[in-house]
Protein backbone atom coordinates (compact mmCIF):
# COMPACT_ATOMS: atom_id res chain seq x y z
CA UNK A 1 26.20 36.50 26.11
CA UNK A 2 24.84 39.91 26.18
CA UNK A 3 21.20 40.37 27.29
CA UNK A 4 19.51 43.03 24.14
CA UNK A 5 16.46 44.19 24.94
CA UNK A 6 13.80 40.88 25.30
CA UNK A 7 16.74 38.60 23.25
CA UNK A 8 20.23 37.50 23.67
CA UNK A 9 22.90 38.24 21.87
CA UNK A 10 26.08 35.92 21.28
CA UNK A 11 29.32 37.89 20.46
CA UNK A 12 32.23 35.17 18.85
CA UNK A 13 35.65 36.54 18.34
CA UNK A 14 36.64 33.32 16.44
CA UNK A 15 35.15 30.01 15.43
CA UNK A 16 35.33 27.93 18.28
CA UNK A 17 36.34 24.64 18.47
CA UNK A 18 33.14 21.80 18.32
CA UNK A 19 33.21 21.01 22.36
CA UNK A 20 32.82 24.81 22.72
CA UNK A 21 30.51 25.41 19.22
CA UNK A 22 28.38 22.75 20.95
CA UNK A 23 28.05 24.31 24.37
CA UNK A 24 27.86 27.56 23.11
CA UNK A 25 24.60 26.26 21.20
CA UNK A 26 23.20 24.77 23.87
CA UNK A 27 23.54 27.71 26.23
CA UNK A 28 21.57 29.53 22.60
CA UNK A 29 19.14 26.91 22.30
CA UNK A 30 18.05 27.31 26.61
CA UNK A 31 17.62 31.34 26.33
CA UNK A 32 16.07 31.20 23.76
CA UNK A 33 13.55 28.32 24.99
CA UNK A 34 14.03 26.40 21.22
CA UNK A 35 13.87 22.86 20.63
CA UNK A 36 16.25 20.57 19.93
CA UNK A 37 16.38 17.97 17.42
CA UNK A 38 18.24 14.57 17.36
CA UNK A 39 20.05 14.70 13.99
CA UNK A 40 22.98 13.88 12.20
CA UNK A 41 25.61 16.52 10.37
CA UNK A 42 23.91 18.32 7.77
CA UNK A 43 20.54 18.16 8.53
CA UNK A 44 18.15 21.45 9.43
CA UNK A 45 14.85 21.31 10.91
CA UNK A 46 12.26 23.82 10.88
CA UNK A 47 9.03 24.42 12.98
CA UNK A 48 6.27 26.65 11.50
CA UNK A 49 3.10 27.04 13.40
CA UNK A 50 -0.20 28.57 11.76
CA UNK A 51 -3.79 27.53 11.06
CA UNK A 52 -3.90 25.31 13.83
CA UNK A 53 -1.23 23.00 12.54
CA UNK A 54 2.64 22.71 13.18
CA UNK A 55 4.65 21.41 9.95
CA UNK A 56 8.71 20.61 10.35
CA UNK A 57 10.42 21.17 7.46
CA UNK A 58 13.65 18.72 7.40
CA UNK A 59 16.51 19.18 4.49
CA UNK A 60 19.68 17.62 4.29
CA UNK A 61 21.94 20.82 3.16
CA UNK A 62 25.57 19.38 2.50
CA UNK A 63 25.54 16.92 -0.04
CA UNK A 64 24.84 14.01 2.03
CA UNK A 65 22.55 11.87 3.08
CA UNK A 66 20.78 12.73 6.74
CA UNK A 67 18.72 11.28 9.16
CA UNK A 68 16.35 12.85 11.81
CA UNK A 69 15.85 10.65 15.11
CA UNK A 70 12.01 10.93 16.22
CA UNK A 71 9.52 9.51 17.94
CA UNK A 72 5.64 8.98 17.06
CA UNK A 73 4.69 8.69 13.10
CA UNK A 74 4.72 11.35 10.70
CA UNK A 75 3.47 12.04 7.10
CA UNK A 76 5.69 13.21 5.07
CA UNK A 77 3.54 15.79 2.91
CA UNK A 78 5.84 15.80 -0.10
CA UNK A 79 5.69 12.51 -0.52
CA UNK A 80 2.52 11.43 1.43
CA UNK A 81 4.80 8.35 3.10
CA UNK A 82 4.26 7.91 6.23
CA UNK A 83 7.21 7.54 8.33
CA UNK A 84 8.18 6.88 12.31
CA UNK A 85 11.45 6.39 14.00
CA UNK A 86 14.51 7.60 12.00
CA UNK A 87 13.07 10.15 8.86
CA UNK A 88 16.34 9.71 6.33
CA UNK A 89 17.19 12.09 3.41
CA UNK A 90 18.67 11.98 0.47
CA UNK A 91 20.97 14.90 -0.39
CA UNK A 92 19.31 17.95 -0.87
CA UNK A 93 16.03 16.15 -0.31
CA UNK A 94 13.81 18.42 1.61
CA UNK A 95 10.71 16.94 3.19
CA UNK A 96 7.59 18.36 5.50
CA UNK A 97 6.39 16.50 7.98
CA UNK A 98 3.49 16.70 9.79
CA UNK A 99 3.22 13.95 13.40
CA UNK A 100 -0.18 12.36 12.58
CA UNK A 101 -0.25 10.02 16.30
């Protein structure tokens, strides 16, 4: 880890096994103050901030189905379900969400 003017930068000189991928994240995810999400293998999530709201954007990116574990209740705006707990996705499905409680 190499401290670049305000950011951080992470120099890898080979892909790492998961244990280390995973710390090496984390140790990412801290500097950089980010949150992190409870999700399974595949999924992405996204905050945007703007207008006075804050939107996640959730897609499931390898050809599987994904889930997202949350908490509160959310509308998905794609859709306009509402949904609270575990937010699944279909492959490729791509959803913004919006917590409503």
């Amino acid at each position: 880890v190499k401290k670049v003017g305000q950011g951080y930068v992470i120099f890898l000189g080979t892909l790492p096994e998961d244990r280390e991928l995973e710390r090496i994240f984390s140790k990412a995810s801290e500097l950089a103050c980010a949150e992190s999400y409870k999700v399974s293998d595949g999924a992405m999530i996204t905050k945007r901030e703007g207008e006075g709201r804050t939107l996640y954007i959730a897609a499931a990116l390898k050809g599987k189905a994904c889930e997202w574990q949350t908490d509160g209740v959310w509308c998905n705006l794609v859709s306009g379900e509402l949904v609270s707990g575990v937010i699944k996705l279909a492959p490729y499905e791509v959803a913004v969400l919006e917590r409503i409680d």
